[in-house]
N, C-alpha and C. Protein backbone atom coordinates (compact mmCIF):
# COMPACT_ATOMS: atom_id res chain seq x y z
N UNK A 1 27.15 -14.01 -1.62
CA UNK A 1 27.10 -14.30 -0.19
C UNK A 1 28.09 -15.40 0.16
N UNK A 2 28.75 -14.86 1.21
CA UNK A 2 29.49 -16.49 1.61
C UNK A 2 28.58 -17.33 2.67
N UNK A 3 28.90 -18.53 3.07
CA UNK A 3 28.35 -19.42 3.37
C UNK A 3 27.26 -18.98 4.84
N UNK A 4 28.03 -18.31 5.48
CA UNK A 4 27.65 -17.43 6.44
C UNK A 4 26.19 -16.58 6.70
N UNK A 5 26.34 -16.16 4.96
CA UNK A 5 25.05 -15.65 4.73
C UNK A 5 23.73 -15.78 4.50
N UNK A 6 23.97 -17.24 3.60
CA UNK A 6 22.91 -17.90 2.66
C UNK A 6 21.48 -17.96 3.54
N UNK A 7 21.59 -18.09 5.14
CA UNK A 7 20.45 -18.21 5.54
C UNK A 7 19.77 -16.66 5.77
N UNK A 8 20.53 -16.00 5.36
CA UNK A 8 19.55 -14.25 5.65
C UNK A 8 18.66 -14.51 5.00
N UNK A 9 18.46 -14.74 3.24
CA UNK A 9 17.39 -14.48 2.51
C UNK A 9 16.57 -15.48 3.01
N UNK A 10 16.55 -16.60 3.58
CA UNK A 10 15.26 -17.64 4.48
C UNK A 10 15.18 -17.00 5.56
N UNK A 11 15.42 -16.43 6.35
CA UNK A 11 15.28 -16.00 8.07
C UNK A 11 13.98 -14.62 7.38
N UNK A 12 14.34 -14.12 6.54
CA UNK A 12 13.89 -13.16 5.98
C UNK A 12 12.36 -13.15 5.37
N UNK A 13 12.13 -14.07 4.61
CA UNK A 13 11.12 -15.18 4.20
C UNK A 13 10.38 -15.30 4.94
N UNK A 14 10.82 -16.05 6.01
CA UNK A 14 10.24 -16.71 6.66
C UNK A 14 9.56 -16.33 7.85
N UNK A 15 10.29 -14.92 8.35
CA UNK A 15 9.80 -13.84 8.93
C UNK A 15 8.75 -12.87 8.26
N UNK A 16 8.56 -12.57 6.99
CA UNK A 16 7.63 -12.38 5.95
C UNK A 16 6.70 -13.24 6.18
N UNK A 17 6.67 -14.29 5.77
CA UNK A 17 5.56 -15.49 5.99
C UNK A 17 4.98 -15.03 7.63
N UNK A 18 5.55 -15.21 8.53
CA UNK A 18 5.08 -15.38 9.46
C UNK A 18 3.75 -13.84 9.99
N UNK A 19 4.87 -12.84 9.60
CA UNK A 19 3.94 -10.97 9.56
C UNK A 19 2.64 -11.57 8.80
N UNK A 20 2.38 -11.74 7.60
CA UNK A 20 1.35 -12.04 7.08
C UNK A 20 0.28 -13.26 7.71
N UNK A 21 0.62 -14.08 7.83
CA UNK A 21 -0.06 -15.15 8.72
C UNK A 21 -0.67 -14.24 9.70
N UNK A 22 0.25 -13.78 10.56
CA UNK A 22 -0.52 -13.19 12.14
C UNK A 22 -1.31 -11.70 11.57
N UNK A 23 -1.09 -11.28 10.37
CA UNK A 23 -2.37 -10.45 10.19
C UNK A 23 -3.66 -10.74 9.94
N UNK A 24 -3.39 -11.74 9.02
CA UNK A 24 -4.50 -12.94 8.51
C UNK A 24 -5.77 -13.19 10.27
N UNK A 25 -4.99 -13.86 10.96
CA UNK A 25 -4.81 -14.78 12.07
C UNK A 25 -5.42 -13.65 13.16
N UNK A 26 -4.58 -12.38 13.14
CA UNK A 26 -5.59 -11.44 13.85
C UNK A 26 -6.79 -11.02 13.21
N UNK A 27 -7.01 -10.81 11.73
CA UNK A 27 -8.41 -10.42 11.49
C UNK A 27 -7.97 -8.95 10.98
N UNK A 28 -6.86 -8.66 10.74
CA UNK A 28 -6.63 -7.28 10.45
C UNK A 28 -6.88 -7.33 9.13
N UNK A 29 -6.34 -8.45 8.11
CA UNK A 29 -6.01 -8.13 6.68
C UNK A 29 -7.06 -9.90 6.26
N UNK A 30 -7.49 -9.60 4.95
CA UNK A 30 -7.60 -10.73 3.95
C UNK A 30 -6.76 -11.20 3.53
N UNK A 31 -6.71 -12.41 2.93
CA UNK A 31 -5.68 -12.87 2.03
C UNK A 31 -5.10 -12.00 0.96
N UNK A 32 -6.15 -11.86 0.37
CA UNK A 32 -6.00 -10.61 -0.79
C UNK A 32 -5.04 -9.36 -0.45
N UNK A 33 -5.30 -8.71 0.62
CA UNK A 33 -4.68 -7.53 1.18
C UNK A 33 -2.96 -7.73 1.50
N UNK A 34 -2.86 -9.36 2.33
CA UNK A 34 -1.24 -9.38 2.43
C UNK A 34 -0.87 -9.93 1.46
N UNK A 35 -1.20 -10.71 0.39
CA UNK A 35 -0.71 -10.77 -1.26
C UNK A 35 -0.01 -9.75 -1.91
N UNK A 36 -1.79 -8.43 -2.25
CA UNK A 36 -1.21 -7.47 -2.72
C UNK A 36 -0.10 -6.88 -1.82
N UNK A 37 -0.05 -6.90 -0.61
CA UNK A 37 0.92 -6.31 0.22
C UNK A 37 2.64 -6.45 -0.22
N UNK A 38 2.29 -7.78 -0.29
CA UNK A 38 3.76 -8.68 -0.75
C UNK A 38 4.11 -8.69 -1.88
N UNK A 39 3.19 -8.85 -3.01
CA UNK A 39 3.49 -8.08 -4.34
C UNK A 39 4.40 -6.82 -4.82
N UNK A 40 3.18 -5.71 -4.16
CA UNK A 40 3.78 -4.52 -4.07
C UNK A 40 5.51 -4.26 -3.55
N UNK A 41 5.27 -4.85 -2.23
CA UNK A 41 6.77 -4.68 -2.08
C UNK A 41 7.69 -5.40 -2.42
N UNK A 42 7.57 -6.41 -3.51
CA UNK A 42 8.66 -7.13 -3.86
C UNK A 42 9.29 -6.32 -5.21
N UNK A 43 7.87 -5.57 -6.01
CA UNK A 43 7.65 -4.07 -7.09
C UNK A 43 8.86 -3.46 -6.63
N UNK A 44 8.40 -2.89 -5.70
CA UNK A 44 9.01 -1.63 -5.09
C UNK A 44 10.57 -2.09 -4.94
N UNK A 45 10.76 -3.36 -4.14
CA UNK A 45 12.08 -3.40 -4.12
C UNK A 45 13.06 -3.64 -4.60
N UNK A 46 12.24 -4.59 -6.29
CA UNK A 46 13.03 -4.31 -7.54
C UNK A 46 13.51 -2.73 -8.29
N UNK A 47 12.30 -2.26 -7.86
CA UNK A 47 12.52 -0.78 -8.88
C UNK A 47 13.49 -0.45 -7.90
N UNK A 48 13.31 -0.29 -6.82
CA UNK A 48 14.11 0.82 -5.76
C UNK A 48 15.89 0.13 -5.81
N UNK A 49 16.00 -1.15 -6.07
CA UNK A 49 17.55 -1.72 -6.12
C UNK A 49 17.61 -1.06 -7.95
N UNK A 50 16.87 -1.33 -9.00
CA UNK A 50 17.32 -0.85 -10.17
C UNK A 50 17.80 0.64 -10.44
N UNK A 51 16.73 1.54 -9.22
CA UNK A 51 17.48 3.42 -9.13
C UNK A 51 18.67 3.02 -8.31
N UNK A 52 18.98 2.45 -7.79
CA UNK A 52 20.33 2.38 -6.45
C UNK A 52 21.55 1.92 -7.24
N UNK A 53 21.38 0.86 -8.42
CA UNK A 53 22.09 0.64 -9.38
C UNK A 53 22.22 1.98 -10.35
N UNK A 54 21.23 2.30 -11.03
CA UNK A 54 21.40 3.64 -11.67
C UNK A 54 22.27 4.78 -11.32
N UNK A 55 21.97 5.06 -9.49
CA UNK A 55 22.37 6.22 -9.54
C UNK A 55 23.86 5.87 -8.99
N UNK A 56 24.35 4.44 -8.32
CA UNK A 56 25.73 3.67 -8.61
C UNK A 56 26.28 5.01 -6.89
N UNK A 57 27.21 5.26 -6.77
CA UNK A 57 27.93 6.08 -5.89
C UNK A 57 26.98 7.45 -5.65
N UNK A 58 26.30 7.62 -6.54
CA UNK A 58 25.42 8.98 -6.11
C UNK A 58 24.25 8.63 -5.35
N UNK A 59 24.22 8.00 -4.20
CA UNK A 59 23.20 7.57 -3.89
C UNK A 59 22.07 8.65 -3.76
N UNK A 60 22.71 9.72 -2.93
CA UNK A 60 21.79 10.82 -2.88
C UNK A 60 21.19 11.33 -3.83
N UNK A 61 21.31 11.08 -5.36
CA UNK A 61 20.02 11.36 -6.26
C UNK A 61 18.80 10.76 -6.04
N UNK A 62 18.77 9.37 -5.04
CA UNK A 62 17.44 8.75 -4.66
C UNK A 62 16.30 9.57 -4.01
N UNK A 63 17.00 10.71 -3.73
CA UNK A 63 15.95 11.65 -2.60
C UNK A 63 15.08 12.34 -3.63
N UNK A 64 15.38 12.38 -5.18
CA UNK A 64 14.45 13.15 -5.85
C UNK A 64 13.04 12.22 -6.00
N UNK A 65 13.62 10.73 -7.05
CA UNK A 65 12.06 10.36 -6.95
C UNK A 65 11.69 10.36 -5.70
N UNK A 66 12.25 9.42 -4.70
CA UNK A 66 11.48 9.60 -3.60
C UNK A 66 10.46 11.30 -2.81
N UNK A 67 10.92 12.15 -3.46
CA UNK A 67 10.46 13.18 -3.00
C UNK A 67 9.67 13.07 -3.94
N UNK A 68 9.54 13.09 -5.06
CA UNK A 68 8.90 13.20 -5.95
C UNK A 68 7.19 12.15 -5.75
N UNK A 69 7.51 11.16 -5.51
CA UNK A 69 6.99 9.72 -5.47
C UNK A 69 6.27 10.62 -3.80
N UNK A 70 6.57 10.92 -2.75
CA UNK A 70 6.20 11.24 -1.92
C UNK A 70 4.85 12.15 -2.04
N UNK A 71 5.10 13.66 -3.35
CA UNK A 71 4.34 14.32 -3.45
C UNK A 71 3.06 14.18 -4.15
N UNK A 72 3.20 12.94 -4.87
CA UNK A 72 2.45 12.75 -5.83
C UNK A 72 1.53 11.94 -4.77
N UNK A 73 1.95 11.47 -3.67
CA UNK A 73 0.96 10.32 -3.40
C UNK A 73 0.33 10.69 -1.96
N UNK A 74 0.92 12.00 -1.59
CA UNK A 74 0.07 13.21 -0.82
C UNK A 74 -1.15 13.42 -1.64
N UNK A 75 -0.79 14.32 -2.45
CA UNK A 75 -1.36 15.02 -3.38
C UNK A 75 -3.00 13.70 -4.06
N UNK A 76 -2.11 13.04 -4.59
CA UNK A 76 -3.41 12.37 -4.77
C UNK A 76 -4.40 11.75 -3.45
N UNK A 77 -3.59 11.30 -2.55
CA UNK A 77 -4.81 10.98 -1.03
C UNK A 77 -5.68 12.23 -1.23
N UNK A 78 -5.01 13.45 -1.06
CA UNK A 78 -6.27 14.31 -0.71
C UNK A 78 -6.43 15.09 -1.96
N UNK A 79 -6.63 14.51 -3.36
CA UNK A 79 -7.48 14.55 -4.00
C UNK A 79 -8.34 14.13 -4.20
N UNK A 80 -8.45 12.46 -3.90
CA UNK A 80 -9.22 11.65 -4.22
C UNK A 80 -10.00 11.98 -2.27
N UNK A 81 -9.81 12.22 -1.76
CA UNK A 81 -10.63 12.55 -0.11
C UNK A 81 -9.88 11.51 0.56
N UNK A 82 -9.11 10.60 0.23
CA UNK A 82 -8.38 9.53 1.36
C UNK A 82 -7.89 10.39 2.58
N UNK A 83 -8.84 10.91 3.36
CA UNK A 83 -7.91 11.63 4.54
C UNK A 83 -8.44 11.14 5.92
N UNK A 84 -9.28 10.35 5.80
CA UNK A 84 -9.27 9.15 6.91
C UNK A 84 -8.42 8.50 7.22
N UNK A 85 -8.67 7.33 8.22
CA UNK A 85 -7.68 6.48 8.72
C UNK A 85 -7.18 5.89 7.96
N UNK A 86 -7.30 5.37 6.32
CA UNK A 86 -6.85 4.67 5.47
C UNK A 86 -5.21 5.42 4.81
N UNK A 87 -5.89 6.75 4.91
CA UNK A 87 -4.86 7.36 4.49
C UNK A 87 -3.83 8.34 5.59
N UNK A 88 -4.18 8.00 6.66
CA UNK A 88 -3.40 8.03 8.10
C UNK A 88 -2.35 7.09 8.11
N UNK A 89 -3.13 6.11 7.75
CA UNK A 89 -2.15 4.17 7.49
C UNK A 89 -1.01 4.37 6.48
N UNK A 90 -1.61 5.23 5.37
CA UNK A 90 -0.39 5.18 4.23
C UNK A 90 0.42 6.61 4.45
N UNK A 91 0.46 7.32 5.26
CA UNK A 91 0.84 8.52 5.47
C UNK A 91 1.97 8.09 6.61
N UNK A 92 1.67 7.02 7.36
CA UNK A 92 2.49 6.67 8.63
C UNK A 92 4.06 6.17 7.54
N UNK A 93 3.83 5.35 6.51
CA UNK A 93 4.77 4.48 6.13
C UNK A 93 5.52 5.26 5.34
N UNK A 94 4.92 6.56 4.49
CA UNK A 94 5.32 7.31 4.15
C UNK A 94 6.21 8.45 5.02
N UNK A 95 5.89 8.86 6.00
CA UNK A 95 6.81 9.82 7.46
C UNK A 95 7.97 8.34 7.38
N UNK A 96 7.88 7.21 7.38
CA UNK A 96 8.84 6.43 7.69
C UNK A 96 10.07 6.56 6.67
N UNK A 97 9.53 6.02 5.27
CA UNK A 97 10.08 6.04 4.09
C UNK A 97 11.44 7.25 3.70
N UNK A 98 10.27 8.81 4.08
CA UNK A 98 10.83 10.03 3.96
C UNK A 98 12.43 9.97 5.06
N UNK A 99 11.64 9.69 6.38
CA UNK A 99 12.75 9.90 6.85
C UNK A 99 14.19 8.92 7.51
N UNK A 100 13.92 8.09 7.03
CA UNK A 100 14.48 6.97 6.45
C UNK A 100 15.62 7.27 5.28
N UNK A 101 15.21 8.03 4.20
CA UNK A 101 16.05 8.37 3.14
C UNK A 101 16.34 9.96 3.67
N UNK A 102 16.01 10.30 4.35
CA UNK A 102 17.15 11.98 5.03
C UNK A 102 17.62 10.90 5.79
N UNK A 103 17.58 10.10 6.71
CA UNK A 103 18.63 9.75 7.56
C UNK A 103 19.41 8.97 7.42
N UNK A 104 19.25 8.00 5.92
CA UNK A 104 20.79 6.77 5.78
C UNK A 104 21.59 8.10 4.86
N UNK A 105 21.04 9.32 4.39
CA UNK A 105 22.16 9.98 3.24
C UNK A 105 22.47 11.20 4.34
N UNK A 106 21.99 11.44 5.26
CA UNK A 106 22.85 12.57 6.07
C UNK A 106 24.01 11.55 7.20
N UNK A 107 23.00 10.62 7.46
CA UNK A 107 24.39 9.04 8.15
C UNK A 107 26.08 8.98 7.35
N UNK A 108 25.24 8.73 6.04
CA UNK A 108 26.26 8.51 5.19
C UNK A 108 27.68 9.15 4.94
N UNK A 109 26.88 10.69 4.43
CA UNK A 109 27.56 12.10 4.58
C UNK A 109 28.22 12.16 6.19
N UNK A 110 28.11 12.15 6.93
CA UNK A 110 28.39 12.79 8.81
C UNK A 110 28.54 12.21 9.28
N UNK A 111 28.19 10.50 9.22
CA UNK A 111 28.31 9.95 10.67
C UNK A 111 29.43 9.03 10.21
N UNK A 112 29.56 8.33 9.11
CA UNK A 112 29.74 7.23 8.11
C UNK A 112 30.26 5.55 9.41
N UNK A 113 29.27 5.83 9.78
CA UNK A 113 29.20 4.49 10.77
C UNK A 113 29.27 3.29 10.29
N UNK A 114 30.22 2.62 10.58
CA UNK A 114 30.50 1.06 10.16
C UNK A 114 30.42 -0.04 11.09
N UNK A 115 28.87 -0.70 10.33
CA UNK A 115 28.68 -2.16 11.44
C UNK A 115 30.28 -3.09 11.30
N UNK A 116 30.85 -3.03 10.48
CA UNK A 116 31.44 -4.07 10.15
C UNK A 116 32.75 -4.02 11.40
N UNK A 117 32.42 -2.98 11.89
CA UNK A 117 33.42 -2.67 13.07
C UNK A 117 33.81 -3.38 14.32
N UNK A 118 32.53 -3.49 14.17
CA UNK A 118 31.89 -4.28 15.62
C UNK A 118 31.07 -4.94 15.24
N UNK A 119 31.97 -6.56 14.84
CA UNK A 119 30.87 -7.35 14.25
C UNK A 119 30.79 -8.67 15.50
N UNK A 120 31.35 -8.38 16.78
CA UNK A 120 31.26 -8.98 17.78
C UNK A 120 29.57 -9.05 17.95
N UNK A 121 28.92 -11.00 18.13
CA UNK A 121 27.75 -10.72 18.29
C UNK A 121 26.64 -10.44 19.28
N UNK A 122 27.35 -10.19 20.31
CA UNK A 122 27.04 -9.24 21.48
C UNK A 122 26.58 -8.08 21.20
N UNK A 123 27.52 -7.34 20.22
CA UNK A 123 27.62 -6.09 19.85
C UNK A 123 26.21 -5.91 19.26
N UNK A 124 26.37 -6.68 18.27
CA UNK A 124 25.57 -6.83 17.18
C UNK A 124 24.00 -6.53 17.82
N UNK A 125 24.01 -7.56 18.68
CA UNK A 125 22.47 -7.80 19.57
C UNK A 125 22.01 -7.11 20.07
N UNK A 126 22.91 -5.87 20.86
CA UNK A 126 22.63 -4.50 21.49
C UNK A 126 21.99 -4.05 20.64
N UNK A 127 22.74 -3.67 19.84
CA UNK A 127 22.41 -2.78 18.93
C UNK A 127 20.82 -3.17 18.03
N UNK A 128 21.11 -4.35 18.35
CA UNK A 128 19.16 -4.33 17.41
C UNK A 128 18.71 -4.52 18.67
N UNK A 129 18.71 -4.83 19.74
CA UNK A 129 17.82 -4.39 21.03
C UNK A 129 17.65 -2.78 21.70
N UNK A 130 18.78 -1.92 21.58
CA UNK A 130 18.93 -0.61 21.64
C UNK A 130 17.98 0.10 20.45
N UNK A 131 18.23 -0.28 19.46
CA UNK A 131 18.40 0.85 18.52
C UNK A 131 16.72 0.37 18.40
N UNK A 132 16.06 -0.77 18.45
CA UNK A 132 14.63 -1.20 18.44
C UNK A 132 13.92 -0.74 19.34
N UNK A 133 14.34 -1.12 20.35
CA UNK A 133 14.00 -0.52 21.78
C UNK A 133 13.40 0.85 21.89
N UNK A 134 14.13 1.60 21.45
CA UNK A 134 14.14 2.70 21.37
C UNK A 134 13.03 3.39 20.47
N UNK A 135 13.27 2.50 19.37
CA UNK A 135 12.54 3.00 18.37
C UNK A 135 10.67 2.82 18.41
N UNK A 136 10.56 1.90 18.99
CA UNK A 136 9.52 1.24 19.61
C UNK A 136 8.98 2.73 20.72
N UNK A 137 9.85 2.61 21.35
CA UNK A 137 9.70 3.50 22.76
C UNK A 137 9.13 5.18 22.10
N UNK A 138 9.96 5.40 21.13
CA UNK A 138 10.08 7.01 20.32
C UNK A 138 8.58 7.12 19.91
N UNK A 139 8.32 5.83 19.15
CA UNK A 139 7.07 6.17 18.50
C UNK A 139 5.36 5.94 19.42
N UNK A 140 5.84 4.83 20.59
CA UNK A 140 4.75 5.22 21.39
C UNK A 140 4.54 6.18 22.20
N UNK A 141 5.69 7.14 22.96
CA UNK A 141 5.71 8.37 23.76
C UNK A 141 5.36 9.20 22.47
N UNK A 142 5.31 9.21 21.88
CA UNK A 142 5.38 10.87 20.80
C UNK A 142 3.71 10.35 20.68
N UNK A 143 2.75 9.45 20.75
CA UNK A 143 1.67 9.65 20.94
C UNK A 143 0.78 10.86 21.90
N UNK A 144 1.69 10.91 23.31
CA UNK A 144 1.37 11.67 23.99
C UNK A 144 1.53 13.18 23.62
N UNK A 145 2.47 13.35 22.66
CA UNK A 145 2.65 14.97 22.78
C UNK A 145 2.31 15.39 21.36
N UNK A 146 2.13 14.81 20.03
CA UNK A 146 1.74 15.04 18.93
C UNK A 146 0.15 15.44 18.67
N UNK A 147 -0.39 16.45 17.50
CA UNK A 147 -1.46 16.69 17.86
C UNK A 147 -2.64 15.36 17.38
N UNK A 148 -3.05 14.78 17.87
CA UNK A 148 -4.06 13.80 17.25
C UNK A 148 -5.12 14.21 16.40
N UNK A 149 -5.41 15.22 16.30
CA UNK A 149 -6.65 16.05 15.95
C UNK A 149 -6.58 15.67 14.92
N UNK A 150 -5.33 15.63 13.92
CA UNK A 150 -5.00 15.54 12.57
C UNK A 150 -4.89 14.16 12.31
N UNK A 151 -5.32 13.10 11.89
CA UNK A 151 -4.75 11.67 11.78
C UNK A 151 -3.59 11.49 10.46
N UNK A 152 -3.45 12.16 9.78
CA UNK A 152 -2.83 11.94 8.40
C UNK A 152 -1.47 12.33 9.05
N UNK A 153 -1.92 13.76 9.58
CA UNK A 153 -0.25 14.44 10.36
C UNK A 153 0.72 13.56 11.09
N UNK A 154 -0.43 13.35 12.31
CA UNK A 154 -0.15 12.59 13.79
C UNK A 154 0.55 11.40 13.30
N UNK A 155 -0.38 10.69 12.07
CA UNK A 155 0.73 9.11 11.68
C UNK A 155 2.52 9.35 11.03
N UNK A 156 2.17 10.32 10.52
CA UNK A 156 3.38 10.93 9.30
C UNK A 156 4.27 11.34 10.42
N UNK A 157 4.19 12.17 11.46
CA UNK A 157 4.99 12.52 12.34
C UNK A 157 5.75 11.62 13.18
N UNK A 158 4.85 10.84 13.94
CA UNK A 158 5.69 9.26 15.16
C UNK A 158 6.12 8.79 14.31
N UNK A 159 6.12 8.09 12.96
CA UNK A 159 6.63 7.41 12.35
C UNK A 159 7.94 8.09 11.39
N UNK A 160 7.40 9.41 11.19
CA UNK A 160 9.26 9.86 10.80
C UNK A 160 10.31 9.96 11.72
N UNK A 161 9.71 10.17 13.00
CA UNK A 161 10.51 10.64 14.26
C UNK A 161 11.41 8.78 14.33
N UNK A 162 10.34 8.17 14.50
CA UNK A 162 11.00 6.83 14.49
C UNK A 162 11.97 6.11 13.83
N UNK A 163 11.48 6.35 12.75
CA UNK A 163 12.23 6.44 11.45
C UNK A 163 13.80 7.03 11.38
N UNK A 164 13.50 8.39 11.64
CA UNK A 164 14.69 8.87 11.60
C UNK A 164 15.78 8.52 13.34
N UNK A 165 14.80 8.41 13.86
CA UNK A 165 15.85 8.02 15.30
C UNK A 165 16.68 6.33 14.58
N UNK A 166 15.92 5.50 13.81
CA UNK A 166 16.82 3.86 13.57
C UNK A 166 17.48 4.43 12.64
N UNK A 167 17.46 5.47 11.56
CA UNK A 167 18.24 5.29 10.25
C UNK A 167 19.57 6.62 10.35
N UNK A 168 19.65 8.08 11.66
CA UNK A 168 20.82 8.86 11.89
C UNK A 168 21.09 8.86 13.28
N UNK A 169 20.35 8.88 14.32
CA UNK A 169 20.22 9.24 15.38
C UNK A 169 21.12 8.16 16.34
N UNK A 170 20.62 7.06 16.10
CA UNK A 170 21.30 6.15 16.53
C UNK A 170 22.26 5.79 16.15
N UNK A 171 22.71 5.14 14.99
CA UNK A 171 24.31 5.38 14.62
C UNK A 171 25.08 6.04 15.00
N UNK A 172 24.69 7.93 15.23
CA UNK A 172 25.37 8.92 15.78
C UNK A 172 25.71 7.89 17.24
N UNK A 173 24.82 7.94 17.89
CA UNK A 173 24.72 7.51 19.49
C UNK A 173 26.20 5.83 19.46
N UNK A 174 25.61 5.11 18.56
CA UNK A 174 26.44 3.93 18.70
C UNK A 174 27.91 4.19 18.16
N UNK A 175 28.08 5.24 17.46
CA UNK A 175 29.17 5.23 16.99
C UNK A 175 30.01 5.83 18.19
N UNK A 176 29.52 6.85 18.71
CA UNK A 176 30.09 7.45 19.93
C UNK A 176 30.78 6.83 21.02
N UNK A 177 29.57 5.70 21.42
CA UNK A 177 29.44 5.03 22.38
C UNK A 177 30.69 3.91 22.08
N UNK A 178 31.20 3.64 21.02
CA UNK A 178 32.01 2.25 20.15
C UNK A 178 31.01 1.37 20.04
N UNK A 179 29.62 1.23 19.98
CA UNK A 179 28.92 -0.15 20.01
C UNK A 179 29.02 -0.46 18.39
């Protein structure tokens, strides 16, 4: 990092710290719950940088475990009966995850959009107010038209739609636009 940078990994932190506190603070989570929370994903984001190293320029081999990793953890919710709201909750992050990885490797492939373009910080600001905005906006309207009946579906669906509108959809749009 040059000097420029050094404060991402604290802004980052510290924005971490803060998500957990206000779950705490609302009554949503235990201590225990945003620990393991933070655990897990610090797991995950070692393993997931060690396949990204592995697969080096092929990034798109990431779509297998992840598909893989996807089916297995369907498959077990509704083996084990998790098809309540618990597993609505992990089904949402999962629609995210999924489409998240179709949309930075079809970006990649088609759109090949470069922040570094427009690193004016105007630019910059739009674009995480647009592209948030939006994303925010995608996943509360698609409440209205998705079927609810299903909770496992209904979460997996707004949240891929969302998903995939921040990680192809928008790039397409900003790249167009020059933002």
């Amino acid at each position: 990092y040059g000097k420029k940078h050094r404060a991402v990994p604290v802004v980052f932190a510290v924005l971490t710290l803060l998500v957990m506190l206000s779950r705490m603070y609302l009554g949503q989570h235990y201590l225990s719950d945003v620990f393991c929370g933070l655990t897990l994903g610090v797991l995950v984001a070692i393993a997931f940088n060690a396949l990204l190293s592995l697969f080096g320029s092929r990034e798109e081999l990431f779509l297998i475990p992840a598909a893989v990793l996807t089916a297995v953890l369907i498959g077990v919710m509704y083996g084990t009966g998790m098809d309540g709201a618990s597993g609505a909750d992990i089904l949402k992050g999962v629609g995210a995850f999924v489409a998240f990885d179709i949309g930075y490797f079809l970006e990649k492939k088609f759109v090949k959009y470069d922040v570094a373009v427009n690193r004016k910080w105007w630019k910059c600001a739009l674009r995480i107010v647009l592209g948030g905005g939006v994303a925010i906006a995608v996943q509360q309207t698609f409440k209205l038209f998705l079927p609810s009946d299903i909770p496992m579906l209904y979460g997996f669906l707004r949240y891929f739609i969302m998903a995939f509108w921040a990680a192809f959809v928008a790039p397409v749009i900003f790249k167009a636009i020059k933002l």
